[in-house]
PDB file of N, CA and C in Angstrom:
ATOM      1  N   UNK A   1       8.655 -20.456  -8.279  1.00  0.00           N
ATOM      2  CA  UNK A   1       9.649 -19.450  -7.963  1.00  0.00           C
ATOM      3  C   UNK A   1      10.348 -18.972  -9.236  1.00  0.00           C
ATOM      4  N   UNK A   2      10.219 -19.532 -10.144  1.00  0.00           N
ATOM      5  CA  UNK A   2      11.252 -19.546 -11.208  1.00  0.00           C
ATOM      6  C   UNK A   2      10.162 -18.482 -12.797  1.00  0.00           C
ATOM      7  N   UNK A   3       8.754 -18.529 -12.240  1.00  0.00           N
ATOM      8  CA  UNK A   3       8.173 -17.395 -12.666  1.00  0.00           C
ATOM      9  C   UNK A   3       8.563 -16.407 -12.433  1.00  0.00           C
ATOM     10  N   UNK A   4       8.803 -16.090 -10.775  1.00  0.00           N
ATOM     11  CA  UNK A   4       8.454 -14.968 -10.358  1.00  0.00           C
ATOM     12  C   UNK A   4       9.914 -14.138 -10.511  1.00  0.00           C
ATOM     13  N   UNK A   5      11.170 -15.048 -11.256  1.00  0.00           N
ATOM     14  CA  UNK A   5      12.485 -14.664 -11.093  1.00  0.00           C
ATOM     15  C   UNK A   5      12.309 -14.174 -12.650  1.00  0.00           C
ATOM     16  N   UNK A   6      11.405 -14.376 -13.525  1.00  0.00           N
ATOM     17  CA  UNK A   6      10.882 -14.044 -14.853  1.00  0.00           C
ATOM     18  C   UNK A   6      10.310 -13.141 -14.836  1.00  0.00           C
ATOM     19  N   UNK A   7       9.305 -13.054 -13.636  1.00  0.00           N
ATOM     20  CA  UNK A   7       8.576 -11.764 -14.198  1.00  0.00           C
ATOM     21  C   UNK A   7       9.300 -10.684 -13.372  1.00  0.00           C
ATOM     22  N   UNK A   8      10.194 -10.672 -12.578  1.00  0.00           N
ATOM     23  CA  UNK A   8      11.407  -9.448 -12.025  1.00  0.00           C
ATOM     24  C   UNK A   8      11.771  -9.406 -13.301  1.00  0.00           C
ATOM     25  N   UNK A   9      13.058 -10.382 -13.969  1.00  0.00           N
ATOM     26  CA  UNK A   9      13.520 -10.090 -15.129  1.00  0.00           C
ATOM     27  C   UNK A   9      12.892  -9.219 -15.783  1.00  0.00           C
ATOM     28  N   UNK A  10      11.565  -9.457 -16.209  1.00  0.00           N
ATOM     29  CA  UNK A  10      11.153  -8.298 -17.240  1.00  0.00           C
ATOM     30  C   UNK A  10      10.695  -7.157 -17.233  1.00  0.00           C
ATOM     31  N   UNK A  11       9.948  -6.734 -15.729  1.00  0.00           N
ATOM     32  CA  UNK A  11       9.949  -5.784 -15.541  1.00  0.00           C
ATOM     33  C   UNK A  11      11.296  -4.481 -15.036  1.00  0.00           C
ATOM     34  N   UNK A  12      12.202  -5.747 -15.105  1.00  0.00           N
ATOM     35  CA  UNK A  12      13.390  -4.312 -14.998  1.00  0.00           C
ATOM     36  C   UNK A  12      13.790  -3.892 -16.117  1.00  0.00           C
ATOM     37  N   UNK A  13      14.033  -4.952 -16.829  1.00  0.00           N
ATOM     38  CA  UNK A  13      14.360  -4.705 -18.279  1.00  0.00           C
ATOM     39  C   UNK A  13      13.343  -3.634 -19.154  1.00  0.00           C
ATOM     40  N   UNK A  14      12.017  -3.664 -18.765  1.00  0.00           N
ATOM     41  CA  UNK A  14      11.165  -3.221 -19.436  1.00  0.00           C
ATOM     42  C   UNK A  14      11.443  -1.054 -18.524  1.00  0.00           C
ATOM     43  N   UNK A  15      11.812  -1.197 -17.466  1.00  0.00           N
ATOM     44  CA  UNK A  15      12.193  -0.540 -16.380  1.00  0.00           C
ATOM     45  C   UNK A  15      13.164   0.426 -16.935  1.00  0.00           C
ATOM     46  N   UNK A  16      14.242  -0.405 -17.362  1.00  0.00           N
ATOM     47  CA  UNK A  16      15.156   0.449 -18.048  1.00  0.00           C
ATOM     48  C   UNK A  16      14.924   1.299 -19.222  1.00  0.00           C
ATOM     49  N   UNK A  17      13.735   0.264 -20.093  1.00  0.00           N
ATOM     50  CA  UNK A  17      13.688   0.569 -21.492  1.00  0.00           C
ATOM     51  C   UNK A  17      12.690   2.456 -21.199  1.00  0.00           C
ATOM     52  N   UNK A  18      12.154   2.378 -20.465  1.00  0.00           N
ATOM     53  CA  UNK A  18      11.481   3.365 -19.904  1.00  0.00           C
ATOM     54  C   UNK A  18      12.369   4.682 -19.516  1.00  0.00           C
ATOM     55  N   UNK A  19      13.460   4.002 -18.919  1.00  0.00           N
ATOM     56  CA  UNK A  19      14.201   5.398 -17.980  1.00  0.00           C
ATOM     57  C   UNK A  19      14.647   6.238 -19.455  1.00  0.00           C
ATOM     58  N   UNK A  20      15.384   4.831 -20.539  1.00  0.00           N
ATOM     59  CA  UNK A  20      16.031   5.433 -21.388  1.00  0.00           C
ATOM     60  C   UNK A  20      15.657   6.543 -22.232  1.00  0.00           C
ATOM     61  N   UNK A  21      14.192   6.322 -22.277  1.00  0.00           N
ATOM     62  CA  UNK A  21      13.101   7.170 -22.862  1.00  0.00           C
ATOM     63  C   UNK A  21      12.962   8.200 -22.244  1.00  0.00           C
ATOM     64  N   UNK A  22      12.732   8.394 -21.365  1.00  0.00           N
ATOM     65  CA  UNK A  22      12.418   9.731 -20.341  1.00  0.00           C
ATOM     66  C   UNK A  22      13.783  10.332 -20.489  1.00  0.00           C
ATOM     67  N   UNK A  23      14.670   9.705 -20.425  1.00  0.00           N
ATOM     68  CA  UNK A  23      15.568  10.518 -20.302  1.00  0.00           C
ATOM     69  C   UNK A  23      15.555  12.306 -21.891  1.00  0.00           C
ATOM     70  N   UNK A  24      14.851  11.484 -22.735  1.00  0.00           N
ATOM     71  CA  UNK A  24      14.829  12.417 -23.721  1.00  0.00           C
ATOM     72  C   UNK A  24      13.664  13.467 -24.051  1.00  0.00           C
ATOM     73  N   UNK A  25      12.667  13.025 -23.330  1.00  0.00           N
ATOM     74  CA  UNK A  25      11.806  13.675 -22.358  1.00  0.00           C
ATOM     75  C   UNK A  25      12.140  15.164 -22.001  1.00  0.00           C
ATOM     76  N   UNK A  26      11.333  15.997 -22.267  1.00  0.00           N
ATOM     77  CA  UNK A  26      11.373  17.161 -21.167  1.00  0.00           C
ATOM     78  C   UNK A  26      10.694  17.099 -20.072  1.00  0.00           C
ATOM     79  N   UNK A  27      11.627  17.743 -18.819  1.00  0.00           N
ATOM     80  CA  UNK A  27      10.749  17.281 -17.522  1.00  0.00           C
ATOM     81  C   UNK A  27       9.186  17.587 -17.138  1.00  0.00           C
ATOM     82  N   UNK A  28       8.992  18.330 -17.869  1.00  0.00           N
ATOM     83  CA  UNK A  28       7.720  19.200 -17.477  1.00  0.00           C
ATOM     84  C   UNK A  28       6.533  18.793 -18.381  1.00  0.00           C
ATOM     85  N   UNK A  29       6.856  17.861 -19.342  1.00  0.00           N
ATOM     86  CA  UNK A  29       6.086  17.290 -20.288  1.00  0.00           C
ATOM     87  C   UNK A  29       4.893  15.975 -19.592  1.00  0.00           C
ATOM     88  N   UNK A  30       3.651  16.320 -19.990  1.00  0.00           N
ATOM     89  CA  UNK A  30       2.920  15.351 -19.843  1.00  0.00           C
ATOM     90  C   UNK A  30       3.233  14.196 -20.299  1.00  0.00           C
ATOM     91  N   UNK A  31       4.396  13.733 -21.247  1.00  0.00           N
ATOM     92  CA  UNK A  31       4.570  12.061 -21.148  1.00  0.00           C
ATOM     93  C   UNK A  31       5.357  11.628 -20.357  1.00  0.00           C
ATOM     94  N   UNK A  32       6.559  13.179 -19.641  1.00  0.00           N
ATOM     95  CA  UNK A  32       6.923  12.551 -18.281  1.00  0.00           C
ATOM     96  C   UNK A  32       7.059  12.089 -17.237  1.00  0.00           C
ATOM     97  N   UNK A  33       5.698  13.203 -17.478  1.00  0.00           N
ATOM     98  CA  UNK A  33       5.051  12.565 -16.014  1.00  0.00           C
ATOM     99  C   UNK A  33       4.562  11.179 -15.812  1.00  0.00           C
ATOM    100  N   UNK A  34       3.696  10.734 -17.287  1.00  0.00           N
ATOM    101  CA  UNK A  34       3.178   9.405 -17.276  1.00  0.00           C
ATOM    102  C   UNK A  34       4.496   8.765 -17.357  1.00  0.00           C
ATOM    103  N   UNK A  35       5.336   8.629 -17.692  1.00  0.00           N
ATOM    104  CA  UNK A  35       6.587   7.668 -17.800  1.00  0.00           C
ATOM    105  C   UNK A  35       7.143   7.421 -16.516  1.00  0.00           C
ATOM    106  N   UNK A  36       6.923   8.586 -15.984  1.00  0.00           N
ATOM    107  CA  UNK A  36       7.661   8.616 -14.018  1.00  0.00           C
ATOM    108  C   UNK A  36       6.608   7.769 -13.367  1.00  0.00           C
ATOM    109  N   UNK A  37       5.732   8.141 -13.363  1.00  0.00           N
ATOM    110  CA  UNK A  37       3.925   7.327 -12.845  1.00  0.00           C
ATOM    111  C   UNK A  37       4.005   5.884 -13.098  1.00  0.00           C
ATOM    112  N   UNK A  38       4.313   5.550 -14.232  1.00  0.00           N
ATOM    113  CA  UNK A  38       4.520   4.364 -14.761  1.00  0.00           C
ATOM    114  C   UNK A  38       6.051   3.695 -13.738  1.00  0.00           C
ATOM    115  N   UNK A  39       6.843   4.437 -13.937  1.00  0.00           N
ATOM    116  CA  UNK A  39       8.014   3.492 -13.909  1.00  0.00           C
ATOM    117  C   UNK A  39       8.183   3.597 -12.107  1.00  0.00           C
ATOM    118  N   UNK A  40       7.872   4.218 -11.319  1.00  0.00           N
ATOM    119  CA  UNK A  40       7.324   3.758  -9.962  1.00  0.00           C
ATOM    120  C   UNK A  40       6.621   3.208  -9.830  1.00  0.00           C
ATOM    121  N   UNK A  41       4.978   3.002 -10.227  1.00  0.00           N
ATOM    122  CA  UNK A  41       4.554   1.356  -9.970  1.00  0.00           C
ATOM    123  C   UNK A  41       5.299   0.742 -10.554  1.00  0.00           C
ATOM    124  N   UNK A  42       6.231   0.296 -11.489  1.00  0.00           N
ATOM    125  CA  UNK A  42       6.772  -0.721 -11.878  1.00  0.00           C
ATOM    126  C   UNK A  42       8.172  -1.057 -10.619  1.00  0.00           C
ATOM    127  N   UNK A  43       8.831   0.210 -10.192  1.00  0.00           N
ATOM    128  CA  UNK A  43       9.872  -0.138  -8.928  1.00  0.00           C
ATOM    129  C   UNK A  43       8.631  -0.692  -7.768  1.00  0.00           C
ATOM    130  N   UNK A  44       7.607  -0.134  -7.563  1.00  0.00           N
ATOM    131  CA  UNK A  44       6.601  -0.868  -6.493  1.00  0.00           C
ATOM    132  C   UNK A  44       6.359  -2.194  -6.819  1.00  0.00           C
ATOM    133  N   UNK A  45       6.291  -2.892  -7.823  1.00  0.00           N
ATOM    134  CA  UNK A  45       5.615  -3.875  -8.377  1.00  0.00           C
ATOM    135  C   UNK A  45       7.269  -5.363  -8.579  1.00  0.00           C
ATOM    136  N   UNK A  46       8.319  -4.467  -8.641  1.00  0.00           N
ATOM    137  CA  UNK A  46       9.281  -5.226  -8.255  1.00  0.00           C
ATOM    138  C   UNK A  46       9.869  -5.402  -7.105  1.00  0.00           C
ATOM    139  N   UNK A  47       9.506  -4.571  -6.447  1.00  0.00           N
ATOM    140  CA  UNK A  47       9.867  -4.392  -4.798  1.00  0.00           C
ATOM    141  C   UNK A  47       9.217  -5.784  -3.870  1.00  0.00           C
ATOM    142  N   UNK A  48       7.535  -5.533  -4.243  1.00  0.00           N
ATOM    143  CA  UNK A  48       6.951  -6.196  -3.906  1.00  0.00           C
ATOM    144  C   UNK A  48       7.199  -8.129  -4.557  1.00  0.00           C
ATOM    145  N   UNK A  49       7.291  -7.700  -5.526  1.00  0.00           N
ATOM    146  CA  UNK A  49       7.788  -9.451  -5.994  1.00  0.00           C
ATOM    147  C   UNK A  49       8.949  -9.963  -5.479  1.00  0.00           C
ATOM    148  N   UNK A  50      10.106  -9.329  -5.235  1.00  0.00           N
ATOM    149  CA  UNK A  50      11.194  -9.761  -4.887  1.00  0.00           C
ATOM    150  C   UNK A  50      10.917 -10.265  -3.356  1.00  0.00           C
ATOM    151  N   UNK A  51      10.223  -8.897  -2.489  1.00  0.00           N
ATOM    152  CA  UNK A  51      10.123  -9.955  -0.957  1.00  0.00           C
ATOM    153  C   UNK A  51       9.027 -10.916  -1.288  1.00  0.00           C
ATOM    154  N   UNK A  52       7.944 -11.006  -2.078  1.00  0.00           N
ATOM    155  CA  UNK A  52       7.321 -11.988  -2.078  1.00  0.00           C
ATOM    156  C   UNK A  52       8.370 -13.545  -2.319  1.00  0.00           C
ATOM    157  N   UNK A  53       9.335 -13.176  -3.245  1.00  0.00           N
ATOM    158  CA  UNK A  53      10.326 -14.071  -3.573  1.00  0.00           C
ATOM    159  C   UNK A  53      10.639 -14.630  -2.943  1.00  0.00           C
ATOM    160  N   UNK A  54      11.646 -13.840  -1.779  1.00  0.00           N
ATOM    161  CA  UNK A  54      12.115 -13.679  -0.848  1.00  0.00           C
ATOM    162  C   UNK A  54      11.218 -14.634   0.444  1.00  0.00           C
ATOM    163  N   UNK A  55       9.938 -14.504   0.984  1.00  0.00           N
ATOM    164  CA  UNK A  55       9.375 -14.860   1.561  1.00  0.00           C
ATOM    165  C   UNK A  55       9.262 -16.552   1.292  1.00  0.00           C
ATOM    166  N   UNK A  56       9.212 -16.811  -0.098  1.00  0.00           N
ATOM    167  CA  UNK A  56       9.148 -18.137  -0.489  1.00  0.00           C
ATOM    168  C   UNK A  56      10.241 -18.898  -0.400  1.00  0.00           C
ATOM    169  N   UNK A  57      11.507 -18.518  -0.298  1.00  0.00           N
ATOM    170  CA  UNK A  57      12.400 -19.166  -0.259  1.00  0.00           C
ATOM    171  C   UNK A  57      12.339 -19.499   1.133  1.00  0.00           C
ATOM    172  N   UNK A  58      12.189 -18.571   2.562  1.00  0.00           N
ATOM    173  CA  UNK A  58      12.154 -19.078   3.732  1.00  0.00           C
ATOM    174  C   UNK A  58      10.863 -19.691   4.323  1.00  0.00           C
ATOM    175  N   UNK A  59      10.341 -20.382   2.684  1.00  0.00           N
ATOM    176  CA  UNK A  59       9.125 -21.117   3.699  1.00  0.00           C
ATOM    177  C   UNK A  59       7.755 -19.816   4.196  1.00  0.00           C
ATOM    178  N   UNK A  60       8.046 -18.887   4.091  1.00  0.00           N
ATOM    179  CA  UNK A  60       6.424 -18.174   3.893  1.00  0.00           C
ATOM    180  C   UNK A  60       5.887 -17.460   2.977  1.00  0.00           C
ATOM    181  N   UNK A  61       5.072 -16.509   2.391  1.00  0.00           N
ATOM    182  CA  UNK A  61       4.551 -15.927   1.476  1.00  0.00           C
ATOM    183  C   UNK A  61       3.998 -17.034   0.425  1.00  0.00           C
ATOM    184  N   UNK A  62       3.073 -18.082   0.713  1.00  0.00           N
ATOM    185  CA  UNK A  62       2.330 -18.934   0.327  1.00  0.00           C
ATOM    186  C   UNK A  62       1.133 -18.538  -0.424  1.00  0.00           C
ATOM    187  N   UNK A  63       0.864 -16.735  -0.571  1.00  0.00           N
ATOM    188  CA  UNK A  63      -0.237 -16.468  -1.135  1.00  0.00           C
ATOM    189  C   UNK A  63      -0.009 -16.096  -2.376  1.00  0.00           C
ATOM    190  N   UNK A  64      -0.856 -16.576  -3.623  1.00  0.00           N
ATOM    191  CA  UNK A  64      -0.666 -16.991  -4.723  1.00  0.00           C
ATOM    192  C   UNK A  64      -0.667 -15.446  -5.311  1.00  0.00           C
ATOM    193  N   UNK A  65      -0.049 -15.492  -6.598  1.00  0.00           N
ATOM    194  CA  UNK A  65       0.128 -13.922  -7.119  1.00  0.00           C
ATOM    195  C   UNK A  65      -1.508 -14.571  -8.177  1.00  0.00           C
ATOM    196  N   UNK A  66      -1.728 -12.978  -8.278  1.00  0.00           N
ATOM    197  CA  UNK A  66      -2.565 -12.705  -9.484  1.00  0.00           C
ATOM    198  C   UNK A  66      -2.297 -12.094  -9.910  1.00  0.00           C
TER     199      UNK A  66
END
């Protein structure tokens, strides 16, 4: 459990480091788009870890991350 509270940690952090960037970004720019692309799977990818988290603490979500 104490991975998976590590690998949240870094993907938000890494999350932020992203927004901060875009922010200087023009919207219409092809690295914004990849930066937006990017930083939603990364809110998907923490979404999903946290109820996986979540699941482990009440005793289910027993299936192993890869």
């Amino acid at each position: 459990m104490e991975r998976l509270h590590h690998e949240v940690a870094l993907l938000e952090m890494r999350a932020e480091q992203l927004r901060i960037h875009l922010r200087s970004l023009p919207f219409t720019s092809a690295e914004g788009r990849k930066v937006r692309a990017i930083l939603a799977a990364m809110r998907f990818k923490i979404k999903i870890l946290k109820q996986f988290e979540y699941g482990i603490g009440k005793g289910r979500g027993t299936a192993p991350l890869h």
